[in-house]
Each structure stands twice: as C-alpha cells, then as structure tokens.
Protein backbone atom coordinates (compact mmCIF):
# COMPACT_ATOMS: atom_id res chain seq x y z
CA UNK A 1 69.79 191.17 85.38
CA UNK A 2 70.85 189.95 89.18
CA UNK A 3 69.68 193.03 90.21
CA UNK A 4 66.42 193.09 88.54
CA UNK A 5 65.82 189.34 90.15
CA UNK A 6 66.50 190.79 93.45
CA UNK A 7 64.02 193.69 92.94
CA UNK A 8 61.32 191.48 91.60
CA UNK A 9 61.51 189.18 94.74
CA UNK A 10 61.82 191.98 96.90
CA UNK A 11 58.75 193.47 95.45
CA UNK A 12 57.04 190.03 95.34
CA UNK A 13 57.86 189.39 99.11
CA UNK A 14 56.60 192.72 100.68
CA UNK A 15 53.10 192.36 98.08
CA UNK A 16 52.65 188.32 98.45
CA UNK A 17 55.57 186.50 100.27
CA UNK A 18 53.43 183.26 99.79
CA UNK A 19 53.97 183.70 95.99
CA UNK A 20 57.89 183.95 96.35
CA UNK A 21 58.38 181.17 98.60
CA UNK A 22 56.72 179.00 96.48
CA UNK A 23 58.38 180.11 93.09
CA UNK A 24 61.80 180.13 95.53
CA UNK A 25 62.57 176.17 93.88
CA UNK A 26 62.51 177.83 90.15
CA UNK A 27 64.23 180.43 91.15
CA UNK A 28 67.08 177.92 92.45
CA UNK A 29 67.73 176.67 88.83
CA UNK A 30 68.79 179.89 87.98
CA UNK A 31 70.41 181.44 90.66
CA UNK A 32 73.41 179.10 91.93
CA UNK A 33 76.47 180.50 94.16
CA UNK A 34 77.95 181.21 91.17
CA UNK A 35 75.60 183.69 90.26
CA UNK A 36 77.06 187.02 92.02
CA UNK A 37 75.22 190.50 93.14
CA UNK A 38 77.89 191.92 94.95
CA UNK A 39 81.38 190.54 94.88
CA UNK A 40 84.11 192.99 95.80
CA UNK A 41 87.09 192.58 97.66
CA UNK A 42 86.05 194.90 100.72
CA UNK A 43 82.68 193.25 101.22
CA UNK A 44 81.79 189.11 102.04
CA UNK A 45 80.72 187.65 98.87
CA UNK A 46 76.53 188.24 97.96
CA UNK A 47 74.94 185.87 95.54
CA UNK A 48 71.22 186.67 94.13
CA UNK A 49 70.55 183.30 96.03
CA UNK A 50 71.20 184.42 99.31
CA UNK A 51 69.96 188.26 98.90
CA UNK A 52 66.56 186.46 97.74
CA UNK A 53 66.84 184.45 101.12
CA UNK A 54 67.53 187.93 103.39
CA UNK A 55 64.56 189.56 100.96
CA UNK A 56 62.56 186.70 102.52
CA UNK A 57 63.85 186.62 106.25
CA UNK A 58 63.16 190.51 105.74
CA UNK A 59 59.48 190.74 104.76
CA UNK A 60 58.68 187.89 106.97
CA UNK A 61 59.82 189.68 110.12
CA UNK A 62 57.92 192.72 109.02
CA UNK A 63 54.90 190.59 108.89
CA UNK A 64 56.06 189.60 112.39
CA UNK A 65 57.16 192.95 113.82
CA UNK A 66 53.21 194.32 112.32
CA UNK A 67 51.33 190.98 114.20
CA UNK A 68 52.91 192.03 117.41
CA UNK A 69 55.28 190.08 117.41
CA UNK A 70 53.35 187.06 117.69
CA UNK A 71 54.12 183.83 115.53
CA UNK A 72 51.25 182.04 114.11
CA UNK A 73 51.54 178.77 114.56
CA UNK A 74 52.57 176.11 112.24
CA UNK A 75 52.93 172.26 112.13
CA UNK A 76 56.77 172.88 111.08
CA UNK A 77 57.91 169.51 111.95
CA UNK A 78 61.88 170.15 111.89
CA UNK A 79 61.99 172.25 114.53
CA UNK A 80 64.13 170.02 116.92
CA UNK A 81 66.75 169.16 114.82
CA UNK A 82 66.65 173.03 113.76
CA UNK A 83 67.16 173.60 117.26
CA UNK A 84 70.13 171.49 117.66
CA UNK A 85 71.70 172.77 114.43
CA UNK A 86 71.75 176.15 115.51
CA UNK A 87 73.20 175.34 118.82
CA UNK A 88 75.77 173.70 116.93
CA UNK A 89 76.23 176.55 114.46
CA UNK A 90 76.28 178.97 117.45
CA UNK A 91 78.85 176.78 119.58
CA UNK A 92 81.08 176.07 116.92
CA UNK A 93 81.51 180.10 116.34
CA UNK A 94 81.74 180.97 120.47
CA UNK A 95 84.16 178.52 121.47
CA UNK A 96 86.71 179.61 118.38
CA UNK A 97 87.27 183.55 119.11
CA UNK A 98 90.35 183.61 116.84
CA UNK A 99 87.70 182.34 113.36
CA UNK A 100 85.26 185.70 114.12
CA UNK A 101 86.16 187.61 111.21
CA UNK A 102 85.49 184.52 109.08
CA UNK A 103 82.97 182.93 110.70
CA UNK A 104 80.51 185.48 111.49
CA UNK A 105 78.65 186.16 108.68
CA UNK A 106 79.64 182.86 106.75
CA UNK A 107 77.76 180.81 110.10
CA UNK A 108 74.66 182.64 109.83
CA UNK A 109 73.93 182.75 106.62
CA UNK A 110 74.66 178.88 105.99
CA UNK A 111 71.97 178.21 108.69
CA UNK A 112 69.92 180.85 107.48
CA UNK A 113 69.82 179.34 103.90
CA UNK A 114 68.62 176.05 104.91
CA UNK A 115 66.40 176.42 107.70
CA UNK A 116 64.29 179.75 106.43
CA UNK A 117 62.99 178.52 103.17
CA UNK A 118 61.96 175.52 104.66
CA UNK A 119 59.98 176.83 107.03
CA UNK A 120 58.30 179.40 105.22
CA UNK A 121 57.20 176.40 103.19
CA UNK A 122 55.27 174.59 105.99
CA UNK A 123 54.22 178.11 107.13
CA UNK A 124 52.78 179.14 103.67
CA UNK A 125 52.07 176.78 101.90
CA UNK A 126 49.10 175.27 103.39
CA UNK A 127 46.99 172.99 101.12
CA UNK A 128 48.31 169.78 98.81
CA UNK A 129 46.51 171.64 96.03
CA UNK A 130 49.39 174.58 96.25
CA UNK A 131 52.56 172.55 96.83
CA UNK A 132 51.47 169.98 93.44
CA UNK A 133 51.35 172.94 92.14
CA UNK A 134 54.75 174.23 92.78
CA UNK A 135 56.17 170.64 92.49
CA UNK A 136 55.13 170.91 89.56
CA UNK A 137 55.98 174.20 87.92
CA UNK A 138 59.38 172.58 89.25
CA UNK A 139 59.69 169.40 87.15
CA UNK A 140 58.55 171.34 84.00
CA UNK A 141 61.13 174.05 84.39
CA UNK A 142 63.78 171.90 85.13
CA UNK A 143 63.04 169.21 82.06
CA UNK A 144 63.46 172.97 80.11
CA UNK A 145 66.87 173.69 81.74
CA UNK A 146 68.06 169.98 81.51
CA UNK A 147 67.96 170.09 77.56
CA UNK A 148 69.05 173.73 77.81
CA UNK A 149 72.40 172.21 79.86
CA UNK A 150 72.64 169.44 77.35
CA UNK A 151 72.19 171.61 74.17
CA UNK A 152 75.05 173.60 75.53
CA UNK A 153 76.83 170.31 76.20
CA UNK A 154 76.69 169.17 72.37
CA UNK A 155 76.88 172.59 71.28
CA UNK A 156 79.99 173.33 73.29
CA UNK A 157 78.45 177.03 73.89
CA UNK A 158 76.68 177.54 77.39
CA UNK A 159 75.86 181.94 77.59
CA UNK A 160 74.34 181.30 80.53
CA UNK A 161 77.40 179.80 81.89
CA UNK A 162 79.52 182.58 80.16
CA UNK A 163 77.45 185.07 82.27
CA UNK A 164 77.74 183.56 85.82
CA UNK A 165 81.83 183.66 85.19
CA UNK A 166 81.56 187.72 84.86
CA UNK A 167 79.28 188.17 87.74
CA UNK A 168 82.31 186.84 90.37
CA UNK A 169 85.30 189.01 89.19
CA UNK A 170 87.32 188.41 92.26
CA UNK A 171 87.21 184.69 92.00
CA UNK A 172 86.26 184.33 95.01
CA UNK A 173 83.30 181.91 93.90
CA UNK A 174 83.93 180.61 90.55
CA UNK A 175 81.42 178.57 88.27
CA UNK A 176 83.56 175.56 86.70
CA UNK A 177 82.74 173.18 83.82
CA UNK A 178 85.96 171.12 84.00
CA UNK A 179 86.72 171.57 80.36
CA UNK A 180 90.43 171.72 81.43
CA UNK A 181 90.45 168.15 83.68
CA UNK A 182 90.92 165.06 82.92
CA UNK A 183 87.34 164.19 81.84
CA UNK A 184 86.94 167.49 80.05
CA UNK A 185 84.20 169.43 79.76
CA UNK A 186 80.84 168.66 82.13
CA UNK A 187 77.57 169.87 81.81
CA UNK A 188 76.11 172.44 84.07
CA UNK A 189 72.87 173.83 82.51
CA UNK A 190 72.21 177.30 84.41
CA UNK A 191 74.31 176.39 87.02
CA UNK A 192 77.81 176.89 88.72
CA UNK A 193 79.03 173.00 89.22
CA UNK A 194 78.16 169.68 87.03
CA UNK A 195 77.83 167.82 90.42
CA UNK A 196 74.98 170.56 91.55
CA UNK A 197 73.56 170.20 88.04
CA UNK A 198 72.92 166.74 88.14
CA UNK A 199 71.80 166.97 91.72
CA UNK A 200 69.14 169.29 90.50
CA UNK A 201 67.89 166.78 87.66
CA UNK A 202 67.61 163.92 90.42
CA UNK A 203 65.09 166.06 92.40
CA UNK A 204 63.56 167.05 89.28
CA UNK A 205 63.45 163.36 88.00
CA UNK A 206 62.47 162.17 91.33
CA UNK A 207 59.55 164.67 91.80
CA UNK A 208 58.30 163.65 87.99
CA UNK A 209 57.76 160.43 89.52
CA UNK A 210 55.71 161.52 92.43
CA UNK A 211 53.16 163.68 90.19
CA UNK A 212 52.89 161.21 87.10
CA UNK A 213 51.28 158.74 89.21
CA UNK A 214 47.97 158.96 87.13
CA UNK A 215 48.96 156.32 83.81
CA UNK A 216 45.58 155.47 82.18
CA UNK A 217 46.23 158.16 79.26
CA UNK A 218 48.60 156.88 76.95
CA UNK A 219 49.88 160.34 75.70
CA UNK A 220 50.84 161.71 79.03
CA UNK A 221 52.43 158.41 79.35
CA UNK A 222 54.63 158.70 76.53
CA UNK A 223 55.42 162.46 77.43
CA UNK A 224 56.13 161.30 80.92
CA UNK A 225 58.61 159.11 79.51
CA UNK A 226 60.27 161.77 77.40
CA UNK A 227 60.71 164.48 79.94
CA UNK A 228 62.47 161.60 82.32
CA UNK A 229 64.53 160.79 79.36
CA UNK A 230 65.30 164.59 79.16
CA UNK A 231 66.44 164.51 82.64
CA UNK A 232 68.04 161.45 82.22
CA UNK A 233 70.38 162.39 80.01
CA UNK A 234 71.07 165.45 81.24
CA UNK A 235 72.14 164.07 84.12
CA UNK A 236 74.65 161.50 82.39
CA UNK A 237 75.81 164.52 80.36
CA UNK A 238 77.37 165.81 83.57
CA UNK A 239 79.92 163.15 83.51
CA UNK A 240 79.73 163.30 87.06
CA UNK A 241 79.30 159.69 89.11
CA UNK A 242 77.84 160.72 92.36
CA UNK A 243 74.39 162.54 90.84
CA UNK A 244 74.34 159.10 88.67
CA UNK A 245 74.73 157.15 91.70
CA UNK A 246 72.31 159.34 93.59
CA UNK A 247 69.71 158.24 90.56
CA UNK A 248 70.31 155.00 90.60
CA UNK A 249 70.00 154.64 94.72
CA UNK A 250 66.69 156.44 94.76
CA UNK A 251 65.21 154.05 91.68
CA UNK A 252 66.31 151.34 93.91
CA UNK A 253 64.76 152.38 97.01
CA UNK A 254 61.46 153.75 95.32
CA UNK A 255 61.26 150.43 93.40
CA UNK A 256 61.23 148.32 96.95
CA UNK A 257 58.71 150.38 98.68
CA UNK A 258 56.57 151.38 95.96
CA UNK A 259 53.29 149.53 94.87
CA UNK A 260 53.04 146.41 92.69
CA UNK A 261 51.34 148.62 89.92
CA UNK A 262 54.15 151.02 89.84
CA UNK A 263 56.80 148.13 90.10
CA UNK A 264 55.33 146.59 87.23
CA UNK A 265 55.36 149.67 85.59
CA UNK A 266 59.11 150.48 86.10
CA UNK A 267 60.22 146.69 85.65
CA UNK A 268 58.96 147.39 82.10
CA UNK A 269 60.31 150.70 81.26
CA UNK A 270 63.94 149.40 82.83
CA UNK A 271 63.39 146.47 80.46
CA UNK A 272 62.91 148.04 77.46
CA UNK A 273 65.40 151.19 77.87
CA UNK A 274 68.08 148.26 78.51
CA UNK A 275 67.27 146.25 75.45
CA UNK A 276 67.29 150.56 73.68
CA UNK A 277 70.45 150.95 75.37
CA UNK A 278 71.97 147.08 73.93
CA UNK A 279 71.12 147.51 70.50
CA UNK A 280 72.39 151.34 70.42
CA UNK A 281 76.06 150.15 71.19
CA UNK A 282 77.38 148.02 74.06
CA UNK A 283 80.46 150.22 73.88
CA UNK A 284 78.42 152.71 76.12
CA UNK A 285 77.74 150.21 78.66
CA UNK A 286 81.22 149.41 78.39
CA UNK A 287 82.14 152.90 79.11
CA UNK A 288 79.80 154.06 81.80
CA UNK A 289 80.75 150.47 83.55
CA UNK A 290 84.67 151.80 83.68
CA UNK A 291 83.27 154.84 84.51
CA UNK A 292 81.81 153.59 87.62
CA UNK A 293 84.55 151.16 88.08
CA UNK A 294 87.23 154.32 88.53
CA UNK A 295 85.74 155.16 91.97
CA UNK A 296 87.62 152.60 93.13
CA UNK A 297 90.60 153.14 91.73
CA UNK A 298 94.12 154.46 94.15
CA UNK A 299 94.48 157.80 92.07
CA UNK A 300 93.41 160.84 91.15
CA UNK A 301 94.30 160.70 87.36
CA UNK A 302 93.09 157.31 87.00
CA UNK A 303 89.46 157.83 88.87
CA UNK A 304 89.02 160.85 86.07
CA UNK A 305 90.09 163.69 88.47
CA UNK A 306 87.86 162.86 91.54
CA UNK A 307 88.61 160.87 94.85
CA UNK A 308 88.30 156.88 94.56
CA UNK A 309 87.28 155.22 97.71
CA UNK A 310 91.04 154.95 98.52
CA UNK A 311 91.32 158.57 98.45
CA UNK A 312 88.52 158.62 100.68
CA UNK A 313 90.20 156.53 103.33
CA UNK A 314 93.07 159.09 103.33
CA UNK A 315 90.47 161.96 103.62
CA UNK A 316 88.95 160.57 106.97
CA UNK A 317 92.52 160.43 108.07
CA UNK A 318 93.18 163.92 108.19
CA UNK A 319 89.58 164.61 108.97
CA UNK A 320 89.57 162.64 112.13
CA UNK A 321 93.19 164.43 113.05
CA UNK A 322 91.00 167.89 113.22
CA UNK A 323 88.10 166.02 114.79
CA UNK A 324 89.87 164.88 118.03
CA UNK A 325 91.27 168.41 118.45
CA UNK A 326 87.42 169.30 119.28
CA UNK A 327 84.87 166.63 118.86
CA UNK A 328 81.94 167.93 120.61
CA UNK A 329 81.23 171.59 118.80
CA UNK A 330 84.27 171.46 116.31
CA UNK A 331 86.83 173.90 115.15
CA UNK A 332 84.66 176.38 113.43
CA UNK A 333 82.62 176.73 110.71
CA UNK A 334 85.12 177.54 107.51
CA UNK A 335 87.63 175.36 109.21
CA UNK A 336 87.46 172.34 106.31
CA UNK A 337 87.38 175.15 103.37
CA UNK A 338 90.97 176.73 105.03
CA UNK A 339 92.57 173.46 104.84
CA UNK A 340 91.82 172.75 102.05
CA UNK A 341 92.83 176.36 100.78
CA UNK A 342 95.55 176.21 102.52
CA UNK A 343 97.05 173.29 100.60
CA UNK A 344 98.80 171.96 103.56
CA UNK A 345 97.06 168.45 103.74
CA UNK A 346 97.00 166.88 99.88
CA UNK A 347 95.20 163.52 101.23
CA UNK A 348 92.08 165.98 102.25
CA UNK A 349 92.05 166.86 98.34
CA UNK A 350 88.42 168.80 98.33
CA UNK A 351 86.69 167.37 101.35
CA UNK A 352 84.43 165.73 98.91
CA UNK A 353 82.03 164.23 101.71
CA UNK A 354 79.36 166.26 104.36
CA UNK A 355 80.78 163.83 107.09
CA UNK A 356 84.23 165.14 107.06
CA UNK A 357 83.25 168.72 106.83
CA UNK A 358 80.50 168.21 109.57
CA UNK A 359 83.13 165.97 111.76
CA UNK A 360 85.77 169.00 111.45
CA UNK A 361 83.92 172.22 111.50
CA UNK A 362 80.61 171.36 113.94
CA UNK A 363 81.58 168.43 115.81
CA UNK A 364 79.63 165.46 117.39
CA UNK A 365 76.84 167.76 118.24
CA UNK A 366 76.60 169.20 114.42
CA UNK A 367 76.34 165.79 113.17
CA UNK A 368 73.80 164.89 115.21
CA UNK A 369 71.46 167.63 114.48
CA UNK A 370 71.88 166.70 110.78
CA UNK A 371 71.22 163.09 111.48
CA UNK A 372 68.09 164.67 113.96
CA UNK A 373 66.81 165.94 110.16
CA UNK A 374 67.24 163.25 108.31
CA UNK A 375 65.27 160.72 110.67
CA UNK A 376 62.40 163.32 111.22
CA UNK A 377 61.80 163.17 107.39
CA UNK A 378 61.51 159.49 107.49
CA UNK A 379 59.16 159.75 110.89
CA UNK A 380 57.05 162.42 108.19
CA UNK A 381 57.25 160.48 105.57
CA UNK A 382 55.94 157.19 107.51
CA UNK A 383 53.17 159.60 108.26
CA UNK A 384 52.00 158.79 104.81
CA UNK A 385 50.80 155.89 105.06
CA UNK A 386 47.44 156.19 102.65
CA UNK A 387 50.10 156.71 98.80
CA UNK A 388 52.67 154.61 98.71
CA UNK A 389 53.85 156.34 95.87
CA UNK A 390 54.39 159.25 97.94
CA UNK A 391 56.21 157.38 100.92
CA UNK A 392 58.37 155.73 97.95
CA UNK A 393 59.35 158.70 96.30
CA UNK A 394 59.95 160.95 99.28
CA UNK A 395 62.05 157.53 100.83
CA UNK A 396 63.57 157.57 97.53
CA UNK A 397 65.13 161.16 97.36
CA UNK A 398 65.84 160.89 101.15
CA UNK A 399 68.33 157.94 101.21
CA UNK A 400 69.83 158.82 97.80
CA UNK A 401 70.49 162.48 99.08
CA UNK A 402 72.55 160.77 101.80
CA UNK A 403 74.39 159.32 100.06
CA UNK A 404 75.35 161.40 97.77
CA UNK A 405 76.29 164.40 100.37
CA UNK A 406 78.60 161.50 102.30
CA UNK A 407 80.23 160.79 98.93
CA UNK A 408 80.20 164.45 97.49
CA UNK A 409 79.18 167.36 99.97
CA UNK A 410 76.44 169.28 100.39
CA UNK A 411 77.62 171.75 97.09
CA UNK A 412 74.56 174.22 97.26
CA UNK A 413 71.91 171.62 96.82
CA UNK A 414 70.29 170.92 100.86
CA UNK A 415 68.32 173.98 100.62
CA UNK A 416 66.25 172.81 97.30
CA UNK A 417 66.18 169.49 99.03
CA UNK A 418 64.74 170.50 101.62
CA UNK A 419 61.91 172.70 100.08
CA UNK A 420 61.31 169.92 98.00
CA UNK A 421 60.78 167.66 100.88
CA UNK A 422 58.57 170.04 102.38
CA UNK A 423 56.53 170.25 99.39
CA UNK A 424 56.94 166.57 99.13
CA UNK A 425 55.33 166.10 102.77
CA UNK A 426 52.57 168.85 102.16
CA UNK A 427 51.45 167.24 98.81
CA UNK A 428 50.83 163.97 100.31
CA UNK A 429 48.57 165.10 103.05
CA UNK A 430 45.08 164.29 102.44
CA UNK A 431 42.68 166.87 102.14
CA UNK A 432 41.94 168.90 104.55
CA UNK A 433 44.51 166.93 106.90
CA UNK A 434 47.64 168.74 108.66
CA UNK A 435 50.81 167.65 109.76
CA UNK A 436 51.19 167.00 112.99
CA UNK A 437 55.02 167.13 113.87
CA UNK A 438 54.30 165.46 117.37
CA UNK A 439 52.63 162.48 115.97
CA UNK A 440 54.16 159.48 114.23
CA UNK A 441 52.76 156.45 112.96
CA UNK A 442 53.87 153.50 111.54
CA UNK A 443 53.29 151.50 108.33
C-alpha cells in the first residue's frame, strides 16, 4: 500500500501538481513518520510522508527546469523568516564538521518538509474558492478518522495502527500507543503518536469553526455540533494534556477576538455541554481536573508518565548547559535527539518542548527565524480585517500551536500547520484580492 500512495502522488504531481498539493493535508492523516517506505539498516529512514514531499519538490522543479528556469511569482509571504531558517539550518550543519554523517540528510529534509508544502500552497492555490475547498475536504476527513481513532480506542483493536508497526522493522521510528505506561493505552487514530493525534483533531476542530460560520439552518447546526463533538472526544480519548490544552487555549483566544454573534453563540454551546457534562457524572470533572492538576506535579510517575512543570525546570537546565557551548547557530541539528538517546542526562527526559530543541541544536539565530514565522502569520492574519471569524480562528490556532510546541515539541505536526495556515490566509481573502506579503495593516 505505501508504495501504491507514493505512485499515485507521483503520478498526480507530474499530471496536476495543483491537485496533490491541495489533497497533501488528507494525505497527512494517513501518512505519519510512522508510516515507513523504506526502512533498512544501510539506508536513512524514508517515510511515504517525506517521499510524497521529494515527489513534490521533484515535479515542481521540472516545471521550473521546462519555464527556463524562471519562477513565477507569488505573494508567498514567509519568505523572510524562510530565509533566516535556512541560514540557520545551513549554519548549524557547517560549523559542526564532526555531525556530517548525521546531519546531512536529516537537515535538509526537516527544512524541506516545512517550507515546500507551504509554499506550493500560496503558489497553487490561488482563489478562496479552492482553499474552502480543501479546508474543507480536511475537517470532513478528519471528523471520519477521529471516530475511526476512538472506535479503536473502545474497541481496543486499531489495524491501522497494527500496520504502521510492520512498516518500521528496524525500530528506528516506532508508532507508540502507550498501552504499557502508566496511563495505558492512548488513542492515535491513523497515526504514529496520541500527542500528534490530538494535534491533528485541534486543527481539524479549529478549521470546523472557520467554515461553519453560516448558522441560520438549524440542521447543519446540529451536525456542526456533532462532528465537533466527534473531534472533541477524540481528542480527550488521547489521554494526552497538551492537545487538550492546545483546545482549550485556542477556544479562549477565538472567543476574545471573535464577533458578538459568534460569542453568543459559543457562550451557549459551553453552557449547555457543561450542564451535559454535570448531570453525566461529576466524577469526570473530577478526573480530568487531577488530570490537569498532575502537570504540576515533581515526578514522572505521579504526572502519568510525562514531565510536570518541575521536570521542565530541570530540562532547561541541561538545555541551557548545551546552549552556551554555541548560542548563535547551535550544536547541530540531531544534537537534542543524541542526548537524549544517549541517556546520559535523565533531567532532559524527552526534550518535550521546541524551545529546548531549537536553543540546543540551531541556536539564537534558529529561534529567531521561528519566532520571524510566527509574527508574520499574525502581520497576515491582521491583514484580515473584513471576517473576524477568520482573524479569530486563524489567531486561535496560532497562539494555541505555540504553546503547545513550547510544552510538547514540534512531533510531526508544523508542516500540516502550516498548510493549514496557508489555506487559512488564502480562504479569507476577498474575492479577487491577493496577498500582499509587503503590506500590513492594522485592525
């Protein structure tokens, strides 16, 4: 099957490229790190994900190489920060000699993956029409693989799961449930990791908001509802805390900058899923509250087998050790995953946050291109200024995604967030109205 996945979006990006970028955000539902093409000892590690990413950075420099060699042009408003990241991806690898063998192919590809489908976005995808489209072909596949994941959950039977474990025989890249830790088993859908699962269903829940906007017909109302319920719970089902904190964050933040319509809307929806949630069993409210409460507990077994905030505090520690050996372009780009392989530092546990792994491996200069992307989608997003709904919901997703990749990592999921904020951006456009990358205005 990986191999037939390949050949389809090979075959779909030399015939219509524009058709497999924008079915690339499906595709990422099904086709985590987990999900192997080639994976033998002699060879770096191939995933379908990133084959379908050099299918794509293939046909599109055929389409170059055949134009000339000339670029048409393209509001792609990231391209500064872009820059900066691959100076810092570049830098990191030059100024290391002795991390070559590792850091070679592992640097380009990571840049690779989250720059490229981005941009093809904003270079294909040119009209709001097309990218509510995708968004939405999106949402509706991902409601149908959140009550897949929690099926599986209840069921205790996940094939899809079952299948991603055979396609990595070395273990080099393993797909995990957790059904041996301390919480047990976690939902992961079509996945490799609960914590990427539930990351998923945010962006999925987040971009239901943005297209249900429309709330005069009752029945799409009321199936509005239960898809976000889907989602919802599938997200819960991961028994993960950062994709539930992620959720919450974003409600929060949409809630404050959205219109009074849609706040009114939400206040009553929140009011009567709490007074569902009250008479179904305060016990569960009990539950999820200690569940929340264990982040800041001082241990491991106590804060269910992930870091409290204490832990956290030891993290930085060790992080900031590595960081002062090379602050401005870092110590090279796998340099966080070998110490934590190398078991030599038990504070640094997993690394679980993007600023540690940023601080160690790309420096002052990495973290600044990342910070570069984060404030240009803001200055996009404040570009919206005719749909509030849109400027809430793409706020929304931004701030919660920061948050959760400072409290979790980046685990697979920037490269969907990022299409989806370019989709995001190109939906909100009015009609016949481009992005201009150079121009900002305020609200």
């Amino acid at each position: 099957m990986n191999f037939l996945i390949v050949l389809y979006g090979g075959w779909l990006a030399l015939s219509r490229l524009r058709s497999l970028v924008l079915l690339f955000p499906v595709l990422c539902l099904f086709t985590p790190k987990g999900l192997g093409l080639i994976d033998v000892p002699a060879l770096p590690y191939l995933s379908v994900n990133r084959a379908l990413v050099l299918v794509m950075l293939g046909a599109y420099a055929l389409r170059v190489i055949a134009n000339g060699w000339r670029l048409k042009r393209s509001p792609f408003p990231f391209s500064g920060p872009f820059g900066l990241m691959a100076v810092a991806y570049l830098a990191a690898w030059a100024i290391n000699p002795a991390r070559w063998a590792s850091d070679t192919v592992t640097g380009a590809m990571e840049f690779i993956e989250i720059s490229l489908p981005c941009y093809l976005v904003f270079r294909f995808c040119e009209s709001p029409a097309a990218a509510k489209r995708a968004l939405r072909y999106f949402y509706l596949v991902g409601v149908v693989v959140s009550l897949y994941g929690t099926l599986a959950y209840f069921a205790h039977v996940n094939p899809y799961f079952d299948y991603l474990q055979h396609t990595t025989p070395t273990g080099r890249v393993l797909a995990k449930d957790y059904s041996d830790s301390v919480r047990g088993m976690r939902a992961v859908g079509t996945l490799s990791h609960p914590i990427t699962y539930g990351a998923f269903q945010v962006y999925a829940f987040i971009v239901g908001i943005f297209l249900n906007r429309d709330r005069r017909n009752t029945g799409r109302v009321a199936l509005f509802l239960a898809m976000q319920l889907v989602l919802f719970v599938g997200i819960v089902v991961t028994n993960s805390r950062t994709p539930l904190i992620f959720l919450l964050l974003s409600i929060c933040v949409f809630f404050m900058l959205a219109s009074s319509r849609d706040r009114l809307f939400f206040a009553q929806v929140g009011a009567v899923a709490l007074a569902v949630v009250c008479l179904a069993g305060l016990e569960y409210v009990e539950r999820f509250a200690d569940f929340v409460a264990s982040i800041f507990s001082n241990d491991a077994a106590a804060s269910r087998n992930g870091s409290s905030l204490a832990m956290r505090l030891g993290q930085m520690a060790v992080a900031w050790n590595f960081f002062i050996q090379s602050p401005l372009f870092g110590n090279g780009i796998t340099m966080s995953r070998d110490i934590v392989a190398s078991g030599k530092y038990p504070d640094f546990y997993n690394a679980e946050s993007a600023l540690f792994q940023w601080m160690i491996d790309l420096g002052l200069v990495g973290l600044a291109s990342f910070v570069w992307l984060f404030g240009r989608i803001y200055t996009c997003a404040r570009q919206r200024i005719g749909d509030r709904t849109s400027y809430a919901a793409i706020n929304a997703m931004v701030t919660g995604y920061i948050l959760f990749v400072l409290a979790t990592g980046v685990l697979e999921t920037m490269q969907l967030f990022l299409v989806l904020i370019a989709l995001l951006l190109i939906a909100s456009k009015p009609a016949g109205a481009g992005i201009d990358p150079e121009r900002t205005q305020t609200r």
